[in-house]
Protein backbone atom coordinates (compact mmCIF):
# COMPACT_ATOMS: atom_id res chain seq x y z
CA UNK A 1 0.00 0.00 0.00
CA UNK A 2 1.13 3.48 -1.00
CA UNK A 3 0.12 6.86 0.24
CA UNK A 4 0.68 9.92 -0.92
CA UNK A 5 1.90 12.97 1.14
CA UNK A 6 2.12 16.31 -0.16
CA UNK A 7 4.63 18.66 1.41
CA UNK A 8 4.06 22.39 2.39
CA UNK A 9 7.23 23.79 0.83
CA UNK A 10 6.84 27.30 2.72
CA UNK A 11 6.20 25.10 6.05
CA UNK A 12 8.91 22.86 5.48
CA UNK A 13 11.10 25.72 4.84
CA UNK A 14 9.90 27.71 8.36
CA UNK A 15 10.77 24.77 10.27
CA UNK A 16 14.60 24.27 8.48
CA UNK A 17 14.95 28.04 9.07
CA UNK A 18 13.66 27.48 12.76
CA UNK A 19 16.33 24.28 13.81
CA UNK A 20 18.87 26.91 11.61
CA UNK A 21 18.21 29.26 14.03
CA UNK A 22 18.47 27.37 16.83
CA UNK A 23 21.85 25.39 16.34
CA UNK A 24 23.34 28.93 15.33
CA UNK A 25 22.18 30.44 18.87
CA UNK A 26 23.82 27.18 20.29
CA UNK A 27 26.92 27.98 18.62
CA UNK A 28 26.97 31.14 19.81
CA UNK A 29 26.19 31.18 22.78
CA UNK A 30 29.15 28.11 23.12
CA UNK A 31 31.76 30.98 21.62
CA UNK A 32 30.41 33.44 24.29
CA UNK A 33 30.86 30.47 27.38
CA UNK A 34 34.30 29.90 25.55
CA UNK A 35 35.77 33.55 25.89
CA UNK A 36 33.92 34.34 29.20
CA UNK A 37 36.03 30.90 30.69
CA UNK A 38 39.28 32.26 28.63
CA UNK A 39 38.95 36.09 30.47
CA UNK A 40 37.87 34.40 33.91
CA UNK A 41 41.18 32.05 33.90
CA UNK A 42 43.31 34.68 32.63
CA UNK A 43 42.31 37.31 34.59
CA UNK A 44 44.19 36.64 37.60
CA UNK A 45 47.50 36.59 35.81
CA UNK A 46 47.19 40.02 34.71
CA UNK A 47 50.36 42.35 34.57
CA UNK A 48 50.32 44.26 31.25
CA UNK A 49 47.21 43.41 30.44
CA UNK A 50 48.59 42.13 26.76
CA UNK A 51 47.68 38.26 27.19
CA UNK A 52 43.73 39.12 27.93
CA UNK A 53 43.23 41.72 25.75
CA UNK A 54 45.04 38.95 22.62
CA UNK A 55 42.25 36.58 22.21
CA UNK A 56 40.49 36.42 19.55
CA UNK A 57 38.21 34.56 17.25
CA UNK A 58 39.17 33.32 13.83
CA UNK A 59 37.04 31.60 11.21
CA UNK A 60 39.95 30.89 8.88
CA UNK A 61 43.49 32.09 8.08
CA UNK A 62 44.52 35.44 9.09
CA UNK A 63 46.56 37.48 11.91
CA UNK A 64 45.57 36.57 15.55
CA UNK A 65 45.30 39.56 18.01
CA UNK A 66 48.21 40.19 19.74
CA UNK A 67 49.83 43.01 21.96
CA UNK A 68 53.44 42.44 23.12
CA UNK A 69 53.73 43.07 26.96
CA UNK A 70 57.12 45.22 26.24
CA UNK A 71 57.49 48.63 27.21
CA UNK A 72 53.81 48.48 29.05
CA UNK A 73 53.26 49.55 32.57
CA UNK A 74 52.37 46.15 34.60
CA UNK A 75 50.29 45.74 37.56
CA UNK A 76 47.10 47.08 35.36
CA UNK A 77 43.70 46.61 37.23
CA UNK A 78 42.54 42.52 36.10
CA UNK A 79 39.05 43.69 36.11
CA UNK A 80 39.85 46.37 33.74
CA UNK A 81 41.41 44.29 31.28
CA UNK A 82 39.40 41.71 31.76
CA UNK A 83 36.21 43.89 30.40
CA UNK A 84 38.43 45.41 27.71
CA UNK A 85 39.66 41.51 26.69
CA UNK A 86 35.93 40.14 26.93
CA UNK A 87 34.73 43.64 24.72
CA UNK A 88 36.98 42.51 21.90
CA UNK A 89 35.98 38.90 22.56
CA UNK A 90 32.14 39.82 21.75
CA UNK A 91 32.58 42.15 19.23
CA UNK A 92 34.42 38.94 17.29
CA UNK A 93 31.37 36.68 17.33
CA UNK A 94 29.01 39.32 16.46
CA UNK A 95 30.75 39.30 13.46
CA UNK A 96 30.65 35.76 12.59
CA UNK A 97 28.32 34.22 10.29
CA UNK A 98 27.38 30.59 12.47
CA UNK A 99 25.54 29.60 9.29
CA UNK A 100 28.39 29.41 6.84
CA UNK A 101 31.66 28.86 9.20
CA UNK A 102 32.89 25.12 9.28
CA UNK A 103 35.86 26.25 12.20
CA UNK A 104 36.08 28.45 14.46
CA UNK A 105 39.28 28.46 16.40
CA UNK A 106 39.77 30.95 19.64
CA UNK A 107 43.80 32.08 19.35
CA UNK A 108 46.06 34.00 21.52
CA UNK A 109 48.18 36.35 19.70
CA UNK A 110 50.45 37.88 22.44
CA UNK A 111 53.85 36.73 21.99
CA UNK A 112 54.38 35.28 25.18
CA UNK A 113 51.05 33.84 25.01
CA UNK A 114 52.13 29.95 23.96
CA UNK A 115 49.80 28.17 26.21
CA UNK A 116 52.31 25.58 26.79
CA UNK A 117 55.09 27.88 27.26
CA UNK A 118 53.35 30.60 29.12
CA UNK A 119 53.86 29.85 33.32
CA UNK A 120 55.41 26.97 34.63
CA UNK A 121 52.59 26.27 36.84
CA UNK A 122 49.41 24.72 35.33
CA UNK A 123 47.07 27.27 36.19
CA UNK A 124 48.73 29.85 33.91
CA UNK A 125 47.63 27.26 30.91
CA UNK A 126 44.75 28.88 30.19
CA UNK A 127 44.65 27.02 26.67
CA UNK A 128 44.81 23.56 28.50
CA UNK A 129 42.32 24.73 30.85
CA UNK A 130 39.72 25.85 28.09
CA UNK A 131 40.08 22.59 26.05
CA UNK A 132 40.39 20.49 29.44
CA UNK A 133 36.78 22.34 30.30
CA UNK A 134 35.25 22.20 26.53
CA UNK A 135 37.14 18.68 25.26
């Protein structure tokens, strides 16, 4: 027995753009819990403020943020920076497209910022920390 079922193109189309929607306000809102972990483990590390204000988000190739920590005044308020470093953070993903990126990478561009370089103790690993949180 066959039956035959006709399809509401304009309804079928609603609900795609609906679930579209939806997984692109997932990914989003993962990128924002991303960077707001990255600020909250760096912030207590602050000197310069040049490792927390490097992060950023790439969708491809290009030049990471990154300020060098020479020649800057240390012991700069962490809260401070850690606005200013989240501030760049969202203004990144607000200009992503979630529909049509495949990667998005979060990458420190601060010279000294090698997570497995940066601090000898493991706390200062903010990279390890992210990925250790986020798999």
């Amino acid at each position: 027995m066959t039956t035959g079922v006709k399809v509401n193109k304009n309804v079928l189309r609603s609900e795609l753009d609906k679930i579209r929607d939806h997984v692109e306000m997932q990914a989003k809102d993962l990128a924002e819990d991303i960077a707001d972990s990255a600020i909250t483990f760096s912030t207590p590390f602050v000197d310069t403020g040049a490792y927390i204000t490097s992060f950023s988000f790439s969708t491809g190739a290009g030049r990471p943020r990154g300020k060098s920590s020479r020649r800057k005044q240390g012991n700069q308020p962490p809260a401070q920076k850690a606005i200013e470093g989240k501030a760049l953070l969202a203004s990144d993903i607000n200009k992503i497209d979630f529909n049509s990126v495949s990667v998005l990478a979060l990458r420190n561009g601060a010279p000294h910022g090698k997570y497995d370089d940066w601090g000898v103790e493991v706390k200062h690993r903010v990279f390890e920390r992210l990925r250790i949180k986020y798999g």
